[in-house]
C-alpha atoms as a PDB file:
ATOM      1  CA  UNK A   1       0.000   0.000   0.000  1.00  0.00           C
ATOM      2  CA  UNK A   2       1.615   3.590  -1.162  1.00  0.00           C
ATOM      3  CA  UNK A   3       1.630   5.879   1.495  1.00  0.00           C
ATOM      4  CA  UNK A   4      -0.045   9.133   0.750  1.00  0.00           C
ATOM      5  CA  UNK A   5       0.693  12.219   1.305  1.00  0.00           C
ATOM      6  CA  UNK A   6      -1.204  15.925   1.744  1.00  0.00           C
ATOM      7  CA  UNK A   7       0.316  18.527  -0.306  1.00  0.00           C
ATOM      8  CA  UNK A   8      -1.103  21.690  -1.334  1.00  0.00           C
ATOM      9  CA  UNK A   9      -2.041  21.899  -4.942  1.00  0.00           C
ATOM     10  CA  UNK A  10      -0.873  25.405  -5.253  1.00  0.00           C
ATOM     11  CA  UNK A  11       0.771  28.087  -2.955  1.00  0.00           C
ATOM     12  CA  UNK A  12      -1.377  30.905  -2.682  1.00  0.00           C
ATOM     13  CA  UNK A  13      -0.737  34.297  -0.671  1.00  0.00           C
ATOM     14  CA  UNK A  14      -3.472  37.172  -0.783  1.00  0.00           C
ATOM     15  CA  UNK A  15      -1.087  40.043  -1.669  1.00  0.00           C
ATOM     16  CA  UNK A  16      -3.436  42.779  -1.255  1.00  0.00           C
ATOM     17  CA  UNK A  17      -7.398  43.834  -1.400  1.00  0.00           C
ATOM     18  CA  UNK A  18      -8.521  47.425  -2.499  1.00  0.00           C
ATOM     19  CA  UNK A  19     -12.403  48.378  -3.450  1.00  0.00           C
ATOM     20  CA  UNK A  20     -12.113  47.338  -7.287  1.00  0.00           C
ATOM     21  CA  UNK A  21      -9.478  44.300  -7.149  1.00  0.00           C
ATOM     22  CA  UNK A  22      -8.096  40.964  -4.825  1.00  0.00           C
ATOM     23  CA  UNK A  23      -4.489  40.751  -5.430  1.00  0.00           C
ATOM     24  CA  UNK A  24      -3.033  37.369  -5.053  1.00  0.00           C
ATOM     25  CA  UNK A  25       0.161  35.093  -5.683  1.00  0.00           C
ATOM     26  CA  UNK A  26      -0.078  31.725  -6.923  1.00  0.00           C
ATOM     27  CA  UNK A  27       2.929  29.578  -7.052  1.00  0.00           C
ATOM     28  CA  UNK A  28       4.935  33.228  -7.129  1.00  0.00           C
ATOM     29  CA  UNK A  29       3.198  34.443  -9.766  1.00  0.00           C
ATOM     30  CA  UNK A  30       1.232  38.375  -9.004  1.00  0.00           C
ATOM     31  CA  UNK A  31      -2.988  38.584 -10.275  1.00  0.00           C
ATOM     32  CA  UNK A  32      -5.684  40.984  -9.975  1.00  0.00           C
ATOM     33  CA  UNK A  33      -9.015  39.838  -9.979  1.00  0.00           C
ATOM     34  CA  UNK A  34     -11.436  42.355 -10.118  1.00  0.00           C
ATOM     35  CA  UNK A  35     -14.187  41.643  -7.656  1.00  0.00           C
ATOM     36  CA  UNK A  36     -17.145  41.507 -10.016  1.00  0.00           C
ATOM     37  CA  UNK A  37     -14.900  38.260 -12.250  1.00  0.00           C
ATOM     38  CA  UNK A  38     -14.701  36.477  -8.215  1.00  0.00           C
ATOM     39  CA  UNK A  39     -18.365  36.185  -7.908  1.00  0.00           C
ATOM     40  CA  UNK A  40     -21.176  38.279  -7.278  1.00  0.00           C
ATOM     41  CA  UNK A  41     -21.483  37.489  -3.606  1.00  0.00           C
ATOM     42  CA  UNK A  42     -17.816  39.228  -3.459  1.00  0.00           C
ATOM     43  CA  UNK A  43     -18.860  42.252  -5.860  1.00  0.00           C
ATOM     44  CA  UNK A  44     -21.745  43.189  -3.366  1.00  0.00           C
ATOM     45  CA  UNK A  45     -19.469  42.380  -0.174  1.00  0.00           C
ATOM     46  CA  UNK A  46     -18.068  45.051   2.292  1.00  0.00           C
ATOM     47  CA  UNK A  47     -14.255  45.629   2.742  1.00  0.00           C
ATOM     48  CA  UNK A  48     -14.507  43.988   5.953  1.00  0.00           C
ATOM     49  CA  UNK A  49     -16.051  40.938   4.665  1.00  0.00           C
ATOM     50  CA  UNK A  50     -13.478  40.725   1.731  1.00  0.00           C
ATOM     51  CA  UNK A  51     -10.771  40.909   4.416  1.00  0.00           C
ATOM     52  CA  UNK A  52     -12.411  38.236   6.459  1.00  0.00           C
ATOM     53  CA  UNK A  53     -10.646  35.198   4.246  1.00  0.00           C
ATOM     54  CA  UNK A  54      -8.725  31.899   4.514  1.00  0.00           C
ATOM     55  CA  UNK A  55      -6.719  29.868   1.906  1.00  0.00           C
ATOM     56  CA  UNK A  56      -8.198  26.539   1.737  1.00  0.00           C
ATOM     57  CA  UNK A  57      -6.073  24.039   3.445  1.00  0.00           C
ATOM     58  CA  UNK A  58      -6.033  21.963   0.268  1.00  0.00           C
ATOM     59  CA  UNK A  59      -3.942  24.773  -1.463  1.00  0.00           C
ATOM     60  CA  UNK A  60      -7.038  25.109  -3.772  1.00  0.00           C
ATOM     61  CA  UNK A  61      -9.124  27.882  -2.854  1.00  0.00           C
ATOM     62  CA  UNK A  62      -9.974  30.009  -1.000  1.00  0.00           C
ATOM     63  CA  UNK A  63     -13.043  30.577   1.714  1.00  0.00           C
ATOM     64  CA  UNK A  64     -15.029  34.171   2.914  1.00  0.00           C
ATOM     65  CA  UNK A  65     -16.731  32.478   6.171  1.00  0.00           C
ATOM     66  CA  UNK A  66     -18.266  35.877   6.588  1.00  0.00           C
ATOM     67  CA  UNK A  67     -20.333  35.822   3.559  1.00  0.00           C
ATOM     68  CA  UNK A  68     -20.193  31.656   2.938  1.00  0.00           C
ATOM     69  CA  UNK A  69     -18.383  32.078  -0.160  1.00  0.00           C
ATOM     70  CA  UNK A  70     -15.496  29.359  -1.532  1.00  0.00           C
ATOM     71  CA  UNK A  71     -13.628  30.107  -4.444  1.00  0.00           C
ATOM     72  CA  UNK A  72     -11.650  27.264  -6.473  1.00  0.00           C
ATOM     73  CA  UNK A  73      -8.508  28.945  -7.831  1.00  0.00           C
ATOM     74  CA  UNK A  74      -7.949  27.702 -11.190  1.00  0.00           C
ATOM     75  CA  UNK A  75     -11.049  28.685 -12.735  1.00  0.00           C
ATOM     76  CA  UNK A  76     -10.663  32.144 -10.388  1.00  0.00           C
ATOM     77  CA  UNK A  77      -6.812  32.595 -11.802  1.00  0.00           C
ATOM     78  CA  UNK A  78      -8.465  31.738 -15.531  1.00  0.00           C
ATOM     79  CA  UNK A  79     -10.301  35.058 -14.490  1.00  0.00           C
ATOM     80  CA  UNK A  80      -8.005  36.657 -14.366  1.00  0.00           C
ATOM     81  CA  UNK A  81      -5.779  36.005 -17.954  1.00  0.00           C
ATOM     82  CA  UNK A  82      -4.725  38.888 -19.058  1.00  0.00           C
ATOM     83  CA  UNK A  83      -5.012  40.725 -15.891  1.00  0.00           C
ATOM     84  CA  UNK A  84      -1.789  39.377 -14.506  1.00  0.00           C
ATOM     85  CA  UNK A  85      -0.098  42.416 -12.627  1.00  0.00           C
ATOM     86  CA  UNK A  86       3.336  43.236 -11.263  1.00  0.00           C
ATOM     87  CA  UNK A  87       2.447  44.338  -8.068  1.00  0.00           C
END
């Protein structure tokens, strides 16, 4: 029997929030998501809220308890081609 192993899928750091964007870094790499592309939950949420988050143990996602939102980050970081930033 192979021995398994939990590893995160992806390393994920939330760089920054502002009104308009998240800012994140997955596997090193800077994005800005604008809140409206997250989900609509997020686009209608309050700073506070939006600050209010946890990466997903997993290294998958990431989870707004406040406002009971999860967010899978490869379909999130597809998003958010072409809005790569340098931050």
């Amino acid at each position: 029997m192979a021995s398994s192993t939990t590893s995160s899928i992806f390393s994920i750091s939330v760089t920054g929030v502002s009104q308009t964007h998240l800012y994140l870094s997955v596997n090193q790499k800077p994005f800005s998501i604008r809140w409206e592309e997250c989900s609509p939950r997020l686009s209608k949420a309050t700073t506070s809220q939006r600050l209010s988050l946890r990466i997903l143990p997993s290294g998958d996602g990431i989870h707004w308890p406040e406002i009971g939102e999860d967010l899978v980050i490869t379909p999130l970081l597809l998003q958010a081609s072409g809005s790569k930033t340098n931050q």
